[in-house]
C-alpha atoms as a PDB file:
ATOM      1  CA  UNK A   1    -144.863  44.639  14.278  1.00  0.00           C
ATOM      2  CA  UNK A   2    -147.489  46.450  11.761  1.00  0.00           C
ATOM      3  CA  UNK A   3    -150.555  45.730  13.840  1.00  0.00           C
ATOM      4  CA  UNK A   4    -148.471  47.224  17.010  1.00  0.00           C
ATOM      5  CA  UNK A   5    -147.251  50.450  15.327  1.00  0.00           C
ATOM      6  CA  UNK A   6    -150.894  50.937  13.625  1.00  0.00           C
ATOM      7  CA  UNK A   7    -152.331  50.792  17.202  1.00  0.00           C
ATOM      8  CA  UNK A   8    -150.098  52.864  18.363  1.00  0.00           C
ATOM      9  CA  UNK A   9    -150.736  55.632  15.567  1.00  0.00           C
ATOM     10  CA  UNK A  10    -154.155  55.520  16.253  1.00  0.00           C
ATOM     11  CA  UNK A  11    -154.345  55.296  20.266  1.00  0.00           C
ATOM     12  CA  UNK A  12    -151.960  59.031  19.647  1.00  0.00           C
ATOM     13  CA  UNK A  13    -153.974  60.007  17.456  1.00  0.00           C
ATOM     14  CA  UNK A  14    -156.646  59.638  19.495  1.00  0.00           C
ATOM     15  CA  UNK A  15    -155.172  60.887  22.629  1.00  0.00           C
ATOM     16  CA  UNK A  16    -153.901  64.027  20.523  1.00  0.00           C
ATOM     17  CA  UNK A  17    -156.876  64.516  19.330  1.00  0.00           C
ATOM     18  CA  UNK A  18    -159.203  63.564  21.979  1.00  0.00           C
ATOM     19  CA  UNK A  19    -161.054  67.323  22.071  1.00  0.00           C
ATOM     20  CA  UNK A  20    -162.473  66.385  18.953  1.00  0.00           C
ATOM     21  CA  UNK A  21    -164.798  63.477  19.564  1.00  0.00           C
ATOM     22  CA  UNK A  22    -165.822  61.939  16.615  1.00  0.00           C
ATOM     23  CA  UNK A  23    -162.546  61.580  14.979  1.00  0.00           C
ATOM     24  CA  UNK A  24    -160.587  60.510  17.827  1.00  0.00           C
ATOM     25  CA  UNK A  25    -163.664  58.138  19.017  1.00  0.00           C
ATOM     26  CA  UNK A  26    -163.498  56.569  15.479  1.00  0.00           C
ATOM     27  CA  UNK A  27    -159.501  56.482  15.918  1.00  0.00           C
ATOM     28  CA  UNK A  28    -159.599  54.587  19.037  1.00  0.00           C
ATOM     29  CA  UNK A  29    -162.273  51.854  17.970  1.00  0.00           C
ATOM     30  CA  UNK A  30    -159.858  51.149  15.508  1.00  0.00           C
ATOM     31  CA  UNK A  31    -157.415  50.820  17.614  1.00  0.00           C
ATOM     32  CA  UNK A  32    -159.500  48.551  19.745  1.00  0.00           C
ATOM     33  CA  UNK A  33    -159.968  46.296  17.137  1.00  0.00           C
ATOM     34  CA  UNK A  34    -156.460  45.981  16.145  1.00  0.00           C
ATOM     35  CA  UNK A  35    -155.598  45.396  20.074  1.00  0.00           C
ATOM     36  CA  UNK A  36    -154.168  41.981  21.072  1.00  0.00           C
ATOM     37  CA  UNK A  37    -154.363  40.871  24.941  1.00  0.00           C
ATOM     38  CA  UNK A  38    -150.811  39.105  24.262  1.00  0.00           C
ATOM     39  CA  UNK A  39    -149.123  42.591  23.649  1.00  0.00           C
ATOM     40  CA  UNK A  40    -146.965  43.760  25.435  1.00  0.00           C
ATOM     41  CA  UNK A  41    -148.667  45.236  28.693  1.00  0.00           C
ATOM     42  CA  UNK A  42    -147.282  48.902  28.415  1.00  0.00           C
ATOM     43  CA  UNK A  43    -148.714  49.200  25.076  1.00  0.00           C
ATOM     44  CA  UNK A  44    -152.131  47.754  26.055  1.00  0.00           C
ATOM     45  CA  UNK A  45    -152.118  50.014  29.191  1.00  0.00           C
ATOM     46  CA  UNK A  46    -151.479  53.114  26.814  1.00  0.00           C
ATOM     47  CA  UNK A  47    -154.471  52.009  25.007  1.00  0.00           C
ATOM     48  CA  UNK A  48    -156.501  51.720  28.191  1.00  0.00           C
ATOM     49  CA  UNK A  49    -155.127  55.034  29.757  1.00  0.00           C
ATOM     50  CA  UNK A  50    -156.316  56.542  26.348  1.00  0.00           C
ATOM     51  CA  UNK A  51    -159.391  55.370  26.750  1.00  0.00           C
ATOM     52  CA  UNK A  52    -160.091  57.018  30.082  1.00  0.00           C
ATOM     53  CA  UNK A  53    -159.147  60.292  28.930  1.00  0.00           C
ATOM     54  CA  UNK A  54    -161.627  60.013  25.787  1.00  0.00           C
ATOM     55  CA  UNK A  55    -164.287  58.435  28.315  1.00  0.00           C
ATOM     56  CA  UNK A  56    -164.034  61.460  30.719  1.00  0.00           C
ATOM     57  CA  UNK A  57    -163.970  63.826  27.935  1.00  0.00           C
ATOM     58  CA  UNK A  58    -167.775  62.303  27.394  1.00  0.00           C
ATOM     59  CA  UNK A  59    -168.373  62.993  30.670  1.00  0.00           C
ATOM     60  CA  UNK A  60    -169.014  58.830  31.243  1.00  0.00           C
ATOM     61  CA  UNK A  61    -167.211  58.779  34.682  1.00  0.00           C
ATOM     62  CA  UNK A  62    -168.133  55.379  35.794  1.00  0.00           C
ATOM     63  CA  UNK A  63    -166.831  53.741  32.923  1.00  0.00           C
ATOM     64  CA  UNK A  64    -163.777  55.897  32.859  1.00  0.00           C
ATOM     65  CA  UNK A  65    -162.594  54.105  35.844  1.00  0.00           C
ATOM     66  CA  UNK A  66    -162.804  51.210  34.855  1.00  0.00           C
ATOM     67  CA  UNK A  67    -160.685  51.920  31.727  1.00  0.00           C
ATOM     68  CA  UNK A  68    -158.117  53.809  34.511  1.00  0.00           C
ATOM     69  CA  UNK A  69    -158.455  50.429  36.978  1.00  0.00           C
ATOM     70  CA  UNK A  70    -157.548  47.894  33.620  1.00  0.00           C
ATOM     71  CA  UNK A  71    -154.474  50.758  32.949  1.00  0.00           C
ATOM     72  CA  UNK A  72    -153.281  50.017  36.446  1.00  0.00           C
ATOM     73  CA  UNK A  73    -153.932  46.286  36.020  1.00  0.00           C
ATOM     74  CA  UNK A  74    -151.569  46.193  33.030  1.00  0.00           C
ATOM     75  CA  UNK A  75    -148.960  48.533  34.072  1.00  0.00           C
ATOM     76  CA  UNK A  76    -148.277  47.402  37.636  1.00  0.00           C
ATOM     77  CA  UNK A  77    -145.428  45.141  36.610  1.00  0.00           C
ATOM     78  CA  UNK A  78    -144.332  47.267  33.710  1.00  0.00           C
ATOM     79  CA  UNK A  79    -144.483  50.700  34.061  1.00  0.00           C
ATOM     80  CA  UNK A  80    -144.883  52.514  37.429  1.00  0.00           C
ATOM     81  CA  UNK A  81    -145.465  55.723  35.767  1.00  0.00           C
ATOM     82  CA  UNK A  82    -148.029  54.259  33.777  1.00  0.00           C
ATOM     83  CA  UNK A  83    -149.797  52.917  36.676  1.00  0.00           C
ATOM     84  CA  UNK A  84    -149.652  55.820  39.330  1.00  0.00           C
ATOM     85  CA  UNK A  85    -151.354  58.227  36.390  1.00  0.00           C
ATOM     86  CA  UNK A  86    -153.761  55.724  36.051  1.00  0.00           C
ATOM     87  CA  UNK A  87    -154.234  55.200  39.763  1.00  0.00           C
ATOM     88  CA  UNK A  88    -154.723  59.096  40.257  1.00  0.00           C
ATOM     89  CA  UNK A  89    -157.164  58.934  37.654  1.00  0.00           C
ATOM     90  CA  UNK A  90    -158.754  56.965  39.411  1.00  0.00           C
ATOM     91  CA  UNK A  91    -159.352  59.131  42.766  1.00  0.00           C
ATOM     92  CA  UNK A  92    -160.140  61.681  40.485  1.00  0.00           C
ATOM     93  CA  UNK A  93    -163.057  59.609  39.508  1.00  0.00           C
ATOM     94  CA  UNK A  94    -164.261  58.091  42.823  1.00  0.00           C
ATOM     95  CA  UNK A  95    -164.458  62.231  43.589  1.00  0.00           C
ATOM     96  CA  UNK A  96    -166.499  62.719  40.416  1.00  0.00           C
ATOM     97  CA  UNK A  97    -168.536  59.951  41.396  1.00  0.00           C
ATOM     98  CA  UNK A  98    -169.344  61.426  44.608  1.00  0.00           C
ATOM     99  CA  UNK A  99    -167.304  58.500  46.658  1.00  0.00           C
ATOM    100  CA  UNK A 100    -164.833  61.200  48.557  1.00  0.00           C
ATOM    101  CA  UNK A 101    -164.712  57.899  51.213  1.00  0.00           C
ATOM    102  CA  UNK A 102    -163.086  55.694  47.919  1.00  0.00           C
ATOM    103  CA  UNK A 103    -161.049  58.701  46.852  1.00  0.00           C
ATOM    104  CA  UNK A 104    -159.467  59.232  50.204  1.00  0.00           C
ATOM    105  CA  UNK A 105    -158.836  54.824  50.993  1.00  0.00           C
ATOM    106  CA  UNK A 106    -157.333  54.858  47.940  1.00  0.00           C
ATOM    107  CA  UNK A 107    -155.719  58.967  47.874  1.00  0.00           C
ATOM    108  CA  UNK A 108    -154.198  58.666  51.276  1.00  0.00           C
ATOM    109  CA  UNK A 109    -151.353  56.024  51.227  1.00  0.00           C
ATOM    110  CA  UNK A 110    -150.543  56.800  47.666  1.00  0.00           C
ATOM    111  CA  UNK A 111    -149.639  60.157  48.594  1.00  0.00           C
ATOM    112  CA  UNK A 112    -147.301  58.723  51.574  1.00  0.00           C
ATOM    113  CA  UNK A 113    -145.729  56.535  49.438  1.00  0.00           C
ATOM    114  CA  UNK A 114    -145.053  59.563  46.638  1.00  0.00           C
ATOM    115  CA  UNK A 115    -143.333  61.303  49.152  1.00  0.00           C
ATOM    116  CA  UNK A 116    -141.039  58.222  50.076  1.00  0.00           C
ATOM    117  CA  UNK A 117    -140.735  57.763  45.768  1.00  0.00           C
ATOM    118  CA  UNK A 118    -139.956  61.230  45.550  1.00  0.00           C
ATOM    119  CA  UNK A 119    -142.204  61.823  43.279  1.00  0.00           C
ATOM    120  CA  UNK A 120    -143.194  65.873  44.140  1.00  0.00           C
ATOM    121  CA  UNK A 121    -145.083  66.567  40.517  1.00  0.00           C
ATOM    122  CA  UNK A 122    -147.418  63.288  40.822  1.00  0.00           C
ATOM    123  CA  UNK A 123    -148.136  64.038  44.855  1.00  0.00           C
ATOM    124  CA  UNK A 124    -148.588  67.702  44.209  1.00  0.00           C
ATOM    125  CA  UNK A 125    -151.335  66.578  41.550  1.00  0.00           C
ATOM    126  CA  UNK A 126    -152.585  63.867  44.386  1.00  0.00           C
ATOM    127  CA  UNK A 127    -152.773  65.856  47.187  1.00  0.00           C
ATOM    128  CA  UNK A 128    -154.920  68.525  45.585  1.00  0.00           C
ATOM    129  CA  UNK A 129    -157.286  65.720  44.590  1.00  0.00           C
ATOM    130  CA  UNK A 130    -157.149  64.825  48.642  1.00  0.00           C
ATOM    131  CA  UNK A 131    -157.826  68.160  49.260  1.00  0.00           C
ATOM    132  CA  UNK A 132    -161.254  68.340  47.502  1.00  0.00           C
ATOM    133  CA  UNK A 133    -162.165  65.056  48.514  1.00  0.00           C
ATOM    134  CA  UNK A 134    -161.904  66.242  52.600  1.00  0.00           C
ATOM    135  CA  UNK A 135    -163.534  69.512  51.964  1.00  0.00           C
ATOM    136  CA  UNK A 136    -166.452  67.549  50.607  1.00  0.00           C
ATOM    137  CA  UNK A 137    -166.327  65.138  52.773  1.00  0.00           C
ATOM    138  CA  UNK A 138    -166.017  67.706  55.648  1.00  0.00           C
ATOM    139  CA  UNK A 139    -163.259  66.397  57.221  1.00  0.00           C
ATOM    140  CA  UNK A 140    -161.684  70.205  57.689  1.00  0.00           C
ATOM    141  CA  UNK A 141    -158.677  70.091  60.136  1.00  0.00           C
ATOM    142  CA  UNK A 142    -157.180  67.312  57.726  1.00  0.00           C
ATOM    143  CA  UNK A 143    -157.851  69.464  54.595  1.00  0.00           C
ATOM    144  CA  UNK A 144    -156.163  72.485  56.311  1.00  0.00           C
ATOM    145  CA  UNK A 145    -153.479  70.778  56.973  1.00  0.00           C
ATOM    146  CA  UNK A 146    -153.691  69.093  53.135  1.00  0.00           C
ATOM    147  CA  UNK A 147    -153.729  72.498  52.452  1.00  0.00           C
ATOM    148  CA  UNK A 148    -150.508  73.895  54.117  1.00  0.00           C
ATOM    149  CA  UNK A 149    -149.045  70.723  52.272  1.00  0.00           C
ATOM    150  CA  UNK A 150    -149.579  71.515  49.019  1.00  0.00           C
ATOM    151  CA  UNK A 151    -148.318  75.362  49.433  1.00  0.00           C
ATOM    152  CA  UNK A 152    -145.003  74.328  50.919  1.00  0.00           C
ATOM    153  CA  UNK A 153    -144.631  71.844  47.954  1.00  0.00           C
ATOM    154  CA  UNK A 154    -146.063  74.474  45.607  1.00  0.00           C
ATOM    155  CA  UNK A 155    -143.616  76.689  46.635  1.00  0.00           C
ATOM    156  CA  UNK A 156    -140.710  73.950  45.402  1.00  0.00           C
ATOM    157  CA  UNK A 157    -142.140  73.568  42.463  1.00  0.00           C
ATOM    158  CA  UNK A 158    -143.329  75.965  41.034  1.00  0.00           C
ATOM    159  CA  UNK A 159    -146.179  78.627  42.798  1.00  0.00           C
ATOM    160  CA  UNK A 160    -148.467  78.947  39.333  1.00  0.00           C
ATOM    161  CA  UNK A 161    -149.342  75.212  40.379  1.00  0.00           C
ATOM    162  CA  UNK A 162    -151.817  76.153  42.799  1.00  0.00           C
ATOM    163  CA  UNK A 163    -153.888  77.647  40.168  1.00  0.00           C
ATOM    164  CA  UNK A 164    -154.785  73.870  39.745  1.00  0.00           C
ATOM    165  CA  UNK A 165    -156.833  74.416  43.653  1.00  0.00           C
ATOM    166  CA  UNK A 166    -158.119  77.687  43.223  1.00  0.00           C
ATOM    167  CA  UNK A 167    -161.763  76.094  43.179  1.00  0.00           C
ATOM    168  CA  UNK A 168    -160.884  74.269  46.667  1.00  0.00           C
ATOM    169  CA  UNK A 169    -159.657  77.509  48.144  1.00  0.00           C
ATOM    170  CA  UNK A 170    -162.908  79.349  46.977  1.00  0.00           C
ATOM    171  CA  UNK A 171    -165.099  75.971  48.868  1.00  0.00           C
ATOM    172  CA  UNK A 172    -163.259  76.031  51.645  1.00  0.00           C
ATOM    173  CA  UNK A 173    -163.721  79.912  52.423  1.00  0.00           C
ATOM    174  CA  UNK A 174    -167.299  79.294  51.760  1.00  0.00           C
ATOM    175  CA  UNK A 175    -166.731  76.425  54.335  1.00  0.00           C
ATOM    176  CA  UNK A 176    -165.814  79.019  57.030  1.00  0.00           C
ATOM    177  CA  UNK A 177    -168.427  81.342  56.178  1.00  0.00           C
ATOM    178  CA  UNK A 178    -166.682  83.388  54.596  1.00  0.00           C
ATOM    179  CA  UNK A 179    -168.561  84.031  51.641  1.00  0.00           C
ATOM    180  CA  UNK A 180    -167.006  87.183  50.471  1.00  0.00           C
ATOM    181  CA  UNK A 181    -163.727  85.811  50.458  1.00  0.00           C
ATOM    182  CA  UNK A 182    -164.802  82.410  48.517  1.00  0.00           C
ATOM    183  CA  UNK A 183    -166.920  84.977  46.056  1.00  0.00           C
ATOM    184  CA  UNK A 184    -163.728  86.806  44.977  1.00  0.00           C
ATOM    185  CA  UNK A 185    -161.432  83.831  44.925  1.00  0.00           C
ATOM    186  CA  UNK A 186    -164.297  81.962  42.710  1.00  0.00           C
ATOM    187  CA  UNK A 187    -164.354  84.533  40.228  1.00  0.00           C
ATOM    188  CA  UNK A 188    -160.508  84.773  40.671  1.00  0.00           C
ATOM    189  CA  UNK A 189    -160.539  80.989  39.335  1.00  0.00           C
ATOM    190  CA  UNK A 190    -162.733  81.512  36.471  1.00  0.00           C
ATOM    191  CA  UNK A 191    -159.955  84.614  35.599  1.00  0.00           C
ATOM    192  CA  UNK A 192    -157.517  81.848  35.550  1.00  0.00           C
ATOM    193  CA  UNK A 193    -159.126  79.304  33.560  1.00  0.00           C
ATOM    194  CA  UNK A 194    -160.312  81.859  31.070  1.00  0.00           C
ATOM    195  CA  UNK A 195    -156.573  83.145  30.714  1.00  0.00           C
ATOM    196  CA  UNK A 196    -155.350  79.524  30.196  1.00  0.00           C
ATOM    197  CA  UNK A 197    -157.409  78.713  27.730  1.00  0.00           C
ATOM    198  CA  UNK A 198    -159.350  76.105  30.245  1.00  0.00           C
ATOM    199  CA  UNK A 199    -163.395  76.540  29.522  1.00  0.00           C
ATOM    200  CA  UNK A 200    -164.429  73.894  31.503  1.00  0.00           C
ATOM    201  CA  UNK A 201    -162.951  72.105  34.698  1.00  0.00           C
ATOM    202  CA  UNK A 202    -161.390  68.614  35.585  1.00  0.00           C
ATOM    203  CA  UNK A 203    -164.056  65.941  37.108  1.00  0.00           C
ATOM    204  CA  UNK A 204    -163.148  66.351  40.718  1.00  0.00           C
ATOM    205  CA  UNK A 205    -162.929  70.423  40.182  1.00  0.00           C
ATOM    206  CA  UNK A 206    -166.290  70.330  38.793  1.00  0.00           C
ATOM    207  CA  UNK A 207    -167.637  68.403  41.794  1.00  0.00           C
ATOM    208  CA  UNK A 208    -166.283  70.864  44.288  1.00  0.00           C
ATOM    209  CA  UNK A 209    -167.379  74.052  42.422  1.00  0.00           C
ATOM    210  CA  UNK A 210    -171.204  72.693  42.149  1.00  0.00           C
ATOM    211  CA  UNK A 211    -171.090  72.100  45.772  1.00  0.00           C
ATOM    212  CA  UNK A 212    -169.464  75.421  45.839  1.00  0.00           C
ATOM    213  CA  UNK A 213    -171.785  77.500  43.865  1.00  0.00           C
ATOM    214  CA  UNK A 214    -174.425  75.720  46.503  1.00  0.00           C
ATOM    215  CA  UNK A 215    -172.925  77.231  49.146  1.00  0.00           C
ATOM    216  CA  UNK A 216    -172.113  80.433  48.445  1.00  0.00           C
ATOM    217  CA  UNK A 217    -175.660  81.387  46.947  1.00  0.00           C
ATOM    218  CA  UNK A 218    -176.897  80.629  50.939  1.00  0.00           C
END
């Protein structure tokens, strides 16, 4: 049981911590060296979720999902919440990566099968990932409609949420030519960041503001 709980110390530690590379880098090789593949699979998929989050913190992408597709690997059996943040991560990812076609194979029956699960919080995070990945793809009807989605499910949860696709708003007004519109609702969305406390952006809201700062200086 020592070996387990010292893993576990360190992979919080870690994840707690992960802001501060070197210290939570160091924490998690630890970890990693303590980590036996005959543990139990939740704990193992902590370790691999933790991973991810220290990986995309680097700004490593592609090797970020693979620590997110090993976290699904281990959790499908054991933990579904485990395994749909993982899985999410995941799209995120393929969007970082510039594979909106991956984001949406994978995005699109997830998010049907949230709604079945009832699981509002994880689809409202899902479907703004969806959202980006059509507007970069271009596929614009389905993104509108993406769109209208995540308001009416923004409005059950909790309106604040859609600070989260702010950036997405600002592309798609840029989208439609609108370029004074997507000028005030991009600085609107660095307002909000700044006031959160959020310097920089998640990897798919990155993706879609480069693309967006492209578009708007036309």
């Amino acid at each position: 049981e020592q070996p387990r709980s010292h893993y576990y110390a360190l992979v919080q530690f870690a994840l707690t911590w992960r802001a501060d590379g070197p210290a939570a880098h160091a924490a998690f090789e630890a970890a990693r060296r303590l980590e036996d593949p005959l543990w139990p699979a939740r704990l193992v998929a902590h370790g691999a979720l933790t991973e991810g989050a220290l990986l995309v913190g680097a700004g490593r992408f592609v090797e970020a999902r693979a620590a997110y597709q090993r976290a699904v690997r281990l959790a499908l059996t054991t933990s579904e919440r485990q395994a749909l943040a993982a899985t999410v991560n995941v799209v995120e990812l393929d969007i970082a990566c510039g594979d909106t076609q991956a984001a949406l194979q994978l995005g699109r029956p997830l998010a049907v099968s949230l709604h079945h699960m009832g699981r509002r919080e994880t689809r409202f995070e899902l479907l703004g990932l969806i959202f980006s990945a059509l507007l970069l793809n271009g596929e614009l009807e389905e993104a509108k409609m993406t769109g209208r989605e995540l308001y009416s499910l923004a409005v059950q949860l909790d309106p604040s949420k859609l600070h989260a696709v702010i950036d997405a708003m600002a592309f798609l007004a840029c989208i439609e030519q609108r370029f004074e519109d997507a000028r005030r609702i991009a600085s609107f969305a660095d307002q909000t960041h700044q006031s959160r406390g959020q310097s920089g952006r998640r990897p798919a809201r990155s993706e879609e503001r480069r693309v967006g700062k492209e578009c708007r200086s036309r």
